[in-house]
N, C-alpha and C. Protein backbone atom coordinates (compact mmCIF):
# COMPACT_ATOMS: atom_id res chain seq x y z
N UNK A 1 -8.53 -10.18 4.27
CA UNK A 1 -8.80 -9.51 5.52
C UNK A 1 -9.55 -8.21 5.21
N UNK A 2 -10.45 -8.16 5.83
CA UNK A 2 -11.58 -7.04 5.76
C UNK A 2 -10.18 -5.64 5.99
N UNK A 3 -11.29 -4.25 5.12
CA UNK A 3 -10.62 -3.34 5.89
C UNK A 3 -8.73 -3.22 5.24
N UNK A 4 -8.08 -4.02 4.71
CA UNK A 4 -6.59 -3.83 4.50
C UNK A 4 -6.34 -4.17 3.22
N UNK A 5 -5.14 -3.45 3.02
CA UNK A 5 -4.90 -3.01 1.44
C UNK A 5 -3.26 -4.14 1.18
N UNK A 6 -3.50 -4.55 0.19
CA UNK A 6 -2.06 -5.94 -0.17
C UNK A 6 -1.30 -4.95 -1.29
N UNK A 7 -0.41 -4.59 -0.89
CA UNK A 7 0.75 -4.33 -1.55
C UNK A 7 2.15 -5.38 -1.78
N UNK A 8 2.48 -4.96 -3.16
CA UNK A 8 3.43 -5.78 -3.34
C UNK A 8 4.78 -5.47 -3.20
N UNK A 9 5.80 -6.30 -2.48
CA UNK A 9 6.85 -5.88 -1.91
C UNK A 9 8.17 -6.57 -2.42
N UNK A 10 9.09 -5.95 -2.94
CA UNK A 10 10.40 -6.70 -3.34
C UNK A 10 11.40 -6.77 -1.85
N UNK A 11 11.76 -7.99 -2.04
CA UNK A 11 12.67 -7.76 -0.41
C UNK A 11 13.69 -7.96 -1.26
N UNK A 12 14.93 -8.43 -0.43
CA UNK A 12 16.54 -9.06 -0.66
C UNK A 12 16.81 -10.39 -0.11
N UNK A 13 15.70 -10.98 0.44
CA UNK A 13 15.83 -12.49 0.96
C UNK A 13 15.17 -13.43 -0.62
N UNK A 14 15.59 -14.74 0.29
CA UNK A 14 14.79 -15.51 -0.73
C UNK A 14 13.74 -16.23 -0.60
N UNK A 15 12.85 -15.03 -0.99
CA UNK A 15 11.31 -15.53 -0.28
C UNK A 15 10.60 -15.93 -1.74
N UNK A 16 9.70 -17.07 -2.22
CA UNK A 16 9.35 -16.92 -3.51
C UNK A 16 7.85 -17.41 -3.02
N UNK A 17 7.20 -16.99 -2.45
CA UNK A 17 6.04 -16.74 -1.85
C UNK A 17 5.28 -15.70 -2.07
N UNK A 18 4.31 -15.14 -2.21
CA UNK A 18 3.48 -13.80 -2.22
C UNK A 18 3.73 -12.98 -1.08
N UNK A 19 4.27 -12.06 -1.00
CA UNK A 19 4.32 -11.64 0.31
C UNK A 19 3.54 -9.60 0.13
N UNK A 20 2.73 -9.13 1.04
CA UNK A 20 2.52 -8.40 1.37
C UNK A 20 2.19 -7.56 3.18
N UNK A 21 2.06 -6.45 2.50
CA UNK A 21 1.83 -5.61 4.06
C UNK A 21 0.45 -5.67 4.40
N UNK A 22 0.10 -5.95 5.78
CA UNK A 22 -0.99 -5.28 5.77
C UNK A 22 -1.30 -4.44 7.02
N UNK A 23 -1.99 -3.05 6.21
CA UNK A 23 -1.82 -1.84 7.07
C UNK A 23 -2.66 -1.17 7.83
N UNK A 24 -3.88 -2.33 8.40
CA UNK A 24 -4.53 -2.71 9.53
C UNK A 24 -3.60 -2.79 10.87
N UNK A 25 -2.51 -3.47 10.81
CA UNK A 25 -2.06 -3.91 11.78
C UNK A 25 -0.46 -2.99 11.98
N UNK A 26 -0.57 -2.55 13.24
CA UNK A 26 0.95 -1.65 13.57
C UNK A 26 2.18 -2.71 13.49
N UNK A 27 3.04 -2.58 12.76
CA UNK A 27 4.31 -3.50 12.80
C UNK A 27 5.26 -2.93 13.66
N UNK A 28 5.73 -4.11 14.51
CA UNK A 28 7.08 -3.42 15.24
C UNK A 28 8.47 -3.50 14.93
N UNK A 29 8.55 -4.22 13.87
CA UNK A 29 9.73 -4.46 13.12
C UNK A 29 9.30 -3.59 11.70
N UNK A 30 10.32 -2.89 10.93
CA UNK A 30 10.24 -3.17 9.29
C UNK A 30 10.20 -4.23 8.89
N UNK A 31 11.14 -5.39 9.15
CA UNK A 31 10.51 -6.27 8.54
C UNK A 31 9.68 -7.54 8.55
N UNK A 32 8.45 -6.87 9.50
CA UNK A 32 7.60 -7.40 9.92
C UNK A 32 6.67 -7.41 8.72
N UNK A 33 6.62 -8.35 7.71
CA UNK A 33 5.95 -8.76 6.34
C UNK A 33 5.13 -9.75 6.97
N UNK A 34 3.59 -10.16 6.46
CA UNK A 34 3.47 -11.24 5.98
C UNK A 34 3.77 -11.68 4.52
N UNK A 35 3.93 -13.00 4.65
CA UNK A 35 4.53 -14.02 3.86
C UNK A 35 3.10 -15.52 3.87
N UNK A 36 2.85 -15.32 2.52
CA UNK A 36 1.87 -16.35 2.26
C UNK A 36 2.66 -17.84 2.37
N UNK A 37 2.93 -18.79 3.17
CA UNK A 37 3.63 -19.91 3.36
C UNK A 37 4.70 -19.97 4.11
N UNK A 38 4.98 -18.97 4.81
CA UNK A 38 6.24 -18.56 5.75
C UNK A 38 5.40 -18.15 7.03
N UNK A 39 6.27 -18.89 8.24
CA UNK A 39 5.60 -18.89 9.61
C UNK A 39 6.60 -17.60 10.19
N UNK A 40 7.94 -18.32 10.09
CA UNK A 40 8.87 -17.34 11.20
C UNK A 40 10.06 -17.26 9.91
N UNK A 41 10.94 -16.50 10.35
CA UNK A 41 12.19 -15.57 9.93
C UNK A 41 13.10 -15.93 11.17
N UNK A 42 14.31 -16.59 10.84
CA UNK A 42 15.43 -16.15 12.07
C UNK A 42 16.66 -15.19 11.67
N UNK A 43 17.03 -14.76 12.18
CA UNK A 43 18.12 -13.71 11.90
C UNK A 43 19.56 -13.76 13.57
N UNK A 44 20.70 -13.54 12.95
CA UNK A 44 21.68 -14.02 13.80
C UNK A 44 22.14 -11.98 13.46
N UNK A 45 22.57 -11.92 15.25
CA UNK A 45 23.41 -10.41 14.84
C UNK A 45 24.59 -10.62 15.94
N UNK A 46 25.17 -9.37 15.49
CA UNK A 46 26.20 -9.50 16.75
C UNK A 46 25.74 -8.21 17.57
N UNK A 47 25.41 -7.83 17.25
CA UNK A 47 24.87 -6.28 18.33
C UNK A 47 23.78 -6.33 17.83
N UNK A 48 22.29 -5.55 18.57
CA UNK A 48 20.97 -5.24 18.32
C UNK A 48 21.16 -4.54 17.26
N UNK A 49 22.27 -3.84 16.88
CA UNK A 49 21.25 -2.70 15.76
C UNK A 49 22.31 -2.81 14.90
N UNK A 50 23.40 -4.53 14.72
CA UNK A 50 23.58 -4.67 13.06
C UNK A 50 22.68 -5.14 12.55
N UNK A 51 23.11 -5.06 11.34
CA UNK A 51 22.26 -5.86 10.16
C UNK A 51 22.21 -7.12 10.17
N UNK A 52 20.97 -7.61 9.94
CA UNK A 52 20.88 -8.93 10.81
C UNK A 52 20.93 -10.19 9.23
N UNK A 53 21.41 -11.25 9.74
CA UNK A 53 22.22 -12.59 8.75
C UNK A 53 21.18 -13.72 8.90
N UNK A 54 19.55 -13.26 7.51
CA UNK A 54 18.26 -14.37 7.80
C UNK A 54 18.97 -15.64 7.32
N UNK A 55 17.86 -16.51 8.19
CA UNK A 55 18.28 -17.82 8.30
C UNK A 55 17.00 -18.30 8.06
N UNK A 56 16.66 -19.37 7.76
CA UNK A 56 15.37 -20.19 7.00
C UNK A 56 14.35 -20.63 8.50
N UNK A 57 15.58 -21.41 9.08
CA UNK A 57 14.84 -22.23 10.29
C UNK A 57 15.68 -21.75 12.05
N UNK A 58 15.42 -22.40 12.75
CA UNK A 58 15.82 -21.79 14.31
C UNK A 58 17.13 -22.86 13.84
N UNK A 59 17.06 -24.15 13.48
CA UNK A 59 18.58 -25.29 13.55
C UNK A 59 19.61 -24.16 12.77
N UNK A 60 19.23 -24.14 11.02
CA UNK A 60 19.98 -23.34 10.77
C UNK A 60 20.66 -21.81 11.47
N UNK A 61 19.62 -21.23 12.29
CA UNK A 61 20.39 -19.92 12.93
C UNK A 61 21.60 -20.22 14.22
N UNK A 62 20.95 -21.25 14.73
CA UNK A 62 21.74 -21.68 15.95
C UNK A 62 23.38 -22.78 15.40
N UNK A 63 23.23 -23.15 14.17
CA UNK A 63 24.40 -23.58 13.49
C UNK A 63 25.30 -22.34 12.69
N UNK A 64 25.06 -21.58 12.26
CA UNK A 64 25.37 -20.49 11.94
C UNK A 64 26.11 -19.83 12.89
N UNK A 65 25.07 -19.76 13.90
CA UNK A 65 25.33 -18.58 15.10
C UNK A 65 26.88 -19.43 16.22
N UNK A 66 26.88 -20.75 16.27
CA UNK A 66 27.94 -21.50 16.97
C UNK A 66 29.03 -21.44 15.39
N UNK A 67 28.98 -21.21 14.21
CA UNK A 67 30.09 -20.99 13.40
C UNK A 67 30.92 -19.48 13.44
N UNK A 68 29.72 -18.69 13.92
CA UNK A 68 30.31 -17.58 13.83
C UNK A 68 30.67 -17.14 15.49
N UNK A 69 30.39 -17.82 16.26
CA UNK A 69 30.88 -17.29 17.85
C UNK A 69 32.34 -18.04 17.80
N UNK A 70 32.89 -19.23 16.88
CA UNK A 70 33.80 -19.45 16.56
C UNK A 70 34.84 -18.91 16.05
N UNK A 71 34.27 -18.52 14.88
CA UNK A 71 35.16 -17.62 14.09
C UNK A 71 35.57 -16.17 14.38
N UNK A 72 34.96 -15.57 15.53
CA UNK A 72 34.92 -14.32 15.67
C UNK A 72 35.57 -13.95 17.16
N UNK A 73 34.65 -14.92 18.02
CA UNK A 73 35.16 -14.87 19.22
C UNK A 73 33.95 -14.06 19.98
N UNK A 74 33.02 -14.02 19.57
CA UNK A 74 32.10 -12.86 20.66
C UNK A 74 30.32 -13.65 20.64
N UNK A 75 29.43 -12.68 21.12
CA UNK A 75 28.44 -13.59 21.56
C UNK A 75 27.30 -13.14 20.28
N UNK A 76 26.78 -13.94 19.91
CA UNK A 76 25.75 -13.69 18.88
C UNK A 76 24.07 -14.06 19.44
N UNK A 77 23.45 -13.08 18.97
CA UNK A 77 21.97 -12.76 18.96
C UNK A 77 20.87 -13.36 17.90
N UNK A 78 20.43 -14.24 18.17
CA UNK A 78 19.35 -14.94 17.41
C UNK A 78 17.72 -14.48 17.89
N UNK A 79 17.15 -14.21 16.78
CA UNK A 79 16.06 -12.99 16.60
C UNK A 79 15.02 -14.10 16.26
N UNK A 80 13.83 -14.33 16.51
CA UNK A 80 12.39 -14.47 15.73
C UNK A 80 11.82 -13.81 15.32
N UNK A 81 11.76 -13.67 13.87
CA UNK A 81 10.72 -12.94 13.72
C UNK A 81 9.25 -12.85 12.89
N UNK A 82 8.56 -12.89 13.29
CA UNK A 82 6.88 -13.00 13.41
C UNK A 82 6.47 -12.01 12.54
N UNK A 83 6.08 -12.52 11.52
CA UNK A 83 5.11 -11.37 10.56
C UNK A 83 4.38 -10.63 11.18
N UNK A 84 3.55 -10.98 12.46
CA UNK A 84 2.24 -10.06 13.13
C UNK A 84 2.92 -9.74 14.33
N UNK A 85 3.72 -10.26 15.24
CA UNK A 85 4.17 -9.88 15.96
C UNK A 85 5.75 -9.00 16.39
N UNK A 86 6.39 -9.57 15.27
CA UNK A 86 7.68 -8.60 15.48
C UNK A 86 8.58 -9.24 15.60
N UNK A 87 9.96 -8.89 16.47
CA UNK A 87 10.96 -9.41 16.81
C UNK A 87 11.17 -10.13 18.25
N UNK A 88 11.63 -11.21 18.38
CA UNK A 88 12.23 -11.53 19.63
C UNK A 88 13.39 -11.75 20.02
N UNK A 89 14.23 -11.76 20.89
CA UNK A 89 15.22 -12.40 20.81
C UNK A 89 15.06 -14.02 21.86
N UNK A 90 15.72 -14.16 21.12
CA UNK A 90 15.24 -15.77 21.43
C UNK A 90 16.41 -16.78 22.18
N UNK A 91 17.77 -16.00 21.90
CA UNK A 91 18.45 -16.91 22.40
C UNK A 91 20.38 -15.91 22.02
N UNK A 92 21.03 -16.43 23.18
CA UNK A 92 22.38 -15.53 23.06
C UNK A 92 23.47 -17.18 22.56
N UNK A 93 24.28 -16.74 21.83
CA UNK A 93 25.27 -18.12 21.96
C UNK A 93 26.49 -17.42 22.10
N UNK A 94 26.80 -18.16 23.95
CA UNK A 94 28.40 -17.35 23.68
C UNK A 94 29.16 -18.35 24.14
């Protein structure tokens, strides 16, 4: 991409892909990365501003997310999130 600089980034997921920033474009998430071979990110929370529990695919978050509205008893937040675009929430399971 014309114009933008690739830095290299260590995350804590398990991404084994090339992944960099690029700082052309305003991110609305932190961890709004691109990822060379990675489309989307799902993430399960229980409130907006815990720390959110990535998940590979939307099946896996929504299996996750019905294990843990089980185990816990409360309503969980399933997130998309979009390298260029950010976060969504996508779906409540209560």
């Amino acid at each position: 991409m014309p114009g933008s600089i690739r830095i290299g980034v260590a995350t804590d997921t398990n991404i084994f892909a090339p992944c960099w920033i690029i700082t052309t474009t305003r991110a609305t998430s932190p961890r709004a990365i691109g990822c060379e071979g990675e489309a989307m990110i799902y993430e399960l929370r229980d409130h907006p501003d815990d720390l959110p529990i990535r998940c590979a695919t939307l099946a896996e978050a929504r299996k996750r997310g019905r294990q843990r509205r089980e185990r816990f008893g409360i309503e969980i937040l399933i997130y998309e999130i979009d390298p260029f675009e950010g976060e969504k929430l996508l779906e409540v399971v209560s």
